[in-house]
N, C-alpha and C. Protein backbone atom coordinates (compact mmCIF):
# COMPACT_ATOMS: atom_id res chain seq x y z
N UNK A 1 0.84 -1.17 0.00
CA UNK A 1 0.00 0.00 0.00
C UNK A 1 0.89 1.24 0.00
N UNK A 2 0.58 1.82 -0.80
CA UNK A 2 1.03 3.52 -0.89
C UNK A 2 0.19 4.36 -0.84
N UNK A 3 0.10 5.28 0.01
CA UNK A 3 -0.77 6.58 -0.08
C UNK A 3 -0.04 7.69 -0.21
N UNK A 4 -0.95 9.05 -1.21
CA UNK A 4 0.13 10.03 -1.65
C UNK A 4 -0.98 10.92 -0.89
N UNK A 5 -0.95 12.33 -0.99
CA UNK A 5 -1.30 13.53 -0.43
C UNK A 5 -2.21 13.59 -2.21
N UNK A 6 -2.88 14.83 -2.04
CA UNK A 6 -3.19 15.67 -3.20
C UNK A 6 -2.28 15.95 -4.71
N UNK A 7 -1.42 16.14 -3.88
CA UNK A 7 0.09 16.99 -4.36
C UNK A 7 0.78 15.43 -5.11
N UNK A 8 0.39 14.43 -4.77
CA UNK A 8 0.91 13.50 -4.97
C UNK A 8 2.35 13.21 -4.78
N UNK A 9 2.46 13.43 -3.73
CA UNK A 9 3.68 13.02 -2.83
C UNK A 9 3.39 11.82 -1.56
N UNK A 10 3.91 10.66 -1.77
CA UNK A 10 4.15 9.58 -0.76
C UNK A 10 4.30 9.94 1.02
N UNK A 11 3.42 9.33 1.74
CA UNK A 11 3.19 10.23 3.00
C UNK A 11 2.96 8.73 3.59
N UNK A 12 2.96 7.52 3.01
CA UNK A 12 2.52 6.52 3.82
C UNK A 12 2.79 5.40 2.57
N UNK A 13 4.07 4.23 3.49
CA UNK A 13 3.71 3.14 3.26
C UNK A 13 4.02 1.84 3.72
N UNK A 14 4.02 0.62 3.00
CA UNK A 14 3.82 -0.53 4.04
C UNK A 14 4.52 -1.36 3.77
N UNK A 15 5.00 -1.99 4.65
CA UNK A 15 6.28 -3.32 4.06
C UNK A 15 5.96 -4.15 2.76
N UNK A 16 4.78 -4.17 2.17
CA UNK A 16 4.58 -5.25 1.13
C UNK A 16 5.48 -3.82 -0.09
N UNK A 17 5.04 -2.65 -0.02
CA UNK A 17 5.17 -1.82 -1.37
C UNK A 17 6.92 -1.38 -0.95
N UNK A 18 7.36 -1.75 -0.08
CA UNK A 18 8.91 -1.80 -0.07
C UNK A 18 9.15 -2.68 -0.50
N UNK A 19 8.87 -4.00 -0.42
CA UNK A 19 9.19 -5.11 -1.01
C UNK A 19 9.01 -5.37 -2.78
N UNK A 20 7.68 -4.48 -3.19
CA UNK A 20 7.06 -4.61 -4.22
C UNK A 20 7.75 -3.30 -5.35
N UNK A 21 8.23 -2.63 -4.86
CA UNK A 21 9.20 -1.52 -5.50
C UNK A 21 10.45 -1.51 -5.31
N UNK A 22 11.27 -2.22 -3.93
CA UNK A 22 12.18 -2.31 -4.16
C UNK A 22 13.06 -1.19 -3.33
N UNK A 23 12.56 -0.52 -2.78
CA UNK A 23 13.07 0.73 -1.95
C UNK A 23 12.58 0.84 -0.27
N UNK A 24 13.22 1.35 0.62
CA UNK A 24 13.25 1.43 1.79
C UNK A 24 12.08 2.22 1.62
N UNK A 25 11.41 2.55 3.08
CA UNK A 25 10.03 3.34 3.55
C UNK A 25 10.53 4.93 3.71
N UNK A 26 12.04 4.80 4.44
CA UNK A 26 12.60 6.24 4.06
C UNK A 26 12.80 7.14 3.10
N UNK A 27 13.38 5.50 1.84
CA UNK A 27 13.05 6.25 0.70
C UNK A 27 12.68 6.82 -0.35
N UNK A 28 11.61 6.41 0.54
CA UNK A 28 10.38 6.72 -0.23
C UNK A 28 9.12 7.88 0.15
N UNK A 29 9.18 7.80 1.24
CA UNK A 29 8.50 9.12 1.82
C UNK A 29 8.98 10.29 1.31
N UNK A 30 7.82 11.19 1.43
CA UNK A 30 7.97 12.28 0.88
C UNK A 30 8.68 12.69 -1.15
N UNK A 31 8.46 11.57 -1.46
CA UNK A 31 8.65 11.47 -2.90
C UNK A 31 7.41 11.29 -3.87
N UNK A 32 7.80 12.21 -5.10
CA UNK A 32 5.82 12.39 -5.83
C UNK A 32 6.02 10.40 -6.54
N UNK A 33 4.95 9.77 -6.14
CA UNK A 33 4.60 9.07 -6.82
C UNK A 33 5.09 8.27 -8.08
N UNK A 34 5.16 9.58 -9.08
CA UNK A 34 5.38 9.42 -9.93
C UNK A 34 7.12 8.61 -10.14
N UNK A 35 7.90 8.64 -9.17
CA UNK A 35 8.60 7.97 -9.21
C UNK A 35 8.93 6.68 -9.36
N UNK A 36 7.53 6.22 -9.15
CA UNK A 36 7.83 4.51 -8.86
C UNK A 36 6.56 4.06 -9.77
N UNK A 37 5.83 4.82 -9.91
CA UNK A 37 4.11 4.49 -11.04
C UNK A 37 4.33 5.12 -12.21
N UNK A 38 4.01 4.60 -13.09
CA UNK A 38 4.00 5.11 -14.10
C UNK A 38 3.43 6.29 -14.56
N UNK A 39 3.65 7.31 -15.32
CA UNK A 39 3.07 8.51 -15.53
C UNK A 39 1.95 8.29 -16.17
N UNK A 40 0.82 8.81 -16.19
CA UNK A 40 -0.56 8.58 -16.60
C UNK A 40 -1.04 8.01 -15.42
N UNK A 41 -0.73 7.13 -14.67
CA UNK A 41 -1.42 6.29 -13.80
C UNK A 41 -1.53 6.88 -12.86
N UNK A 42 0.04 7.38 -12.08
CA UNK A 42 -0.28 8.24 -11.14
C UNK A 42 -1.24 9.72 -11.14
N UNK A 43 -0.68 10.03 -11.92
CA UNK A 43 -2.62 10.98 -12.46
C UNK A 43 -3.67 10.37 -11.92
N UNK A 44 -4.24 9.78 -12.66
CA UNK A 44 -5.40 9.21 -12.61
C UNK A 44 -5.82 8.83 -10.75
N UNK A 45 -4.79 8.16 -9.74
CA UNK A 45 -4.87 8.18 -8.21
C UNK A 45 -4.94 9.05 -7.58
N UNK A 46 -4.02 10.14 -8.00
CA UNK A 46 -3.86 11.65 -7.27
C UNK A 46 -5.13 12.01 -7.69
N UNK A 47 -6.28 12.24 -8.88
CA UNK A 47 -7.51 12.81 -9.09
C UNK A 47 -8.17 12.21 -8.39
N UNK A 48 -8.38 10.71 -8.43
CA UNK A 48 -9.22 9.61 -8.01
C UNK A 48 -9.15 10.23 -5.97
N UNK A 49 -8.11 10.03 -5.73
CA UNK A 49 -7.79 10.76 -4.12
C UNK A 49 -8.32 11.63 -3.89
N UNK A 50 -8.02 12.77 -4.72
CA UNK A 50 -8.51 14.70 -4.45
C UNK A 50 -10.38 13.92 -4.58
N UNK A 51 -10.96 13.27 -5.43
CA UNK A 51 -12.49 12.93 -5.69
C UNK A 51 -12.91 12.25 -4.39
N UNK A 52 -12.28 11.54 -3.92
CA UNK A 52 -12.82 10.63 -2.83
C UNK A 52 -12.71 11.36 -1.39
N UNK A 53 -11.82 12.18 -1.65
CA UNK A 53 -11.65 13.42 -0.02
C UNK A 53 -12.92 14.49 -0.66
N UNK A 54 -13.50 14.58 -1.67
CA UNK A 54 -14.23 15.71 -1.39
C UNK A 54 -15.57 15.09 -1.35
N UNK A 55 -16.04 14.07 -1.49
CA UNK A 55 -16.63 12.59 -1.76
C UNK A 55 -16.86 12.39 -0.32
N UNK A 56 -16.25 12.56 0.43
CA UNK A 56 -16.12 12.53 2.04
C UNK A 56 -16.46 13.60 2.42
N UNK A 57 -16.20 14.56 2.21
CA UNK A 57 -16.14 15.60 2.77
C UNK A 57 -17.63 16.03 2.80
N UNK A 58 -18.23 15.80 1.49
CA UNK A 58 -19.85 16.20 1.49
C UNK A 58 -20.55 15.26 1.93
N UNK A 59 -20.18 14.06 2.27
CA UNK A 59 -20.87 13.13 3.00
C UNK A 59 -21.08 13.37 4.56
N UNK A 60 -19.99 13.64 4.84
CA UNK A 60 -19.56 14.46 6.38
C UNK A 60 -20.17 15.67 6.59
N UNK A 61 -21.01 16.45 5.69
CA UNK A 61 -21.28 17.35 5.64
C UNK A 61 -23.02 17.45 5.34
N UNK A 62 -23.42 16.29 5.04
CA UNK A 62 -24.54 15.88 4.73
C UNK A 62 -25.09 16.27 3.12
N UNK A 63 -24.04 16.66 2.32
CA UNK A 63 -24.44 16.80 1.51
C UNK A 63 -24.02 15.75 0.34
N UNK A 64 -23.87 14.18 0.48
CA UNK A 64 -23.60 13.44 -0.59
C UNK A 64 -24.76 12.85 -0.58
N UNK A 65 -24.40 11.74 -1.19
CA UNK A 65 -25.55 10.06 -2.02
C UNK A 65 -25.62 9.80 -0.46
């Protein structure tokens, strides 16, 4: 598991995606994404992310589905 911010920068991850990329948790924090995902893809998570926090946010707010 990797989680990025908005900004798409790496803020969180987990022994399987060190193992699965190949890089320490140090070094990998605080690095955009795009380093280790392919370009286009990481797009598509960083939007998919920013959609699902505001997706929340109006739910929390009483204004979603």
């Amino acid at each position: 598991m990797v989680v990025v911010d908005q900004s798409g920068e790496i803020v969180l991850v987990n022994v399987q995606a060190e193992k699965q990329f190949g890089y320490r948790r140090d070094e990998l924090l605080g690095q955009k994404v795009k380093s280790i995902i392919p370009e286009g893809f990481a797009e598509r998570l960083i939007a998919d992310a920013a959609r699902s926090t505001v997706d929340a946010l109006a739910q929390a707010h009483g204004h979603g589905d």
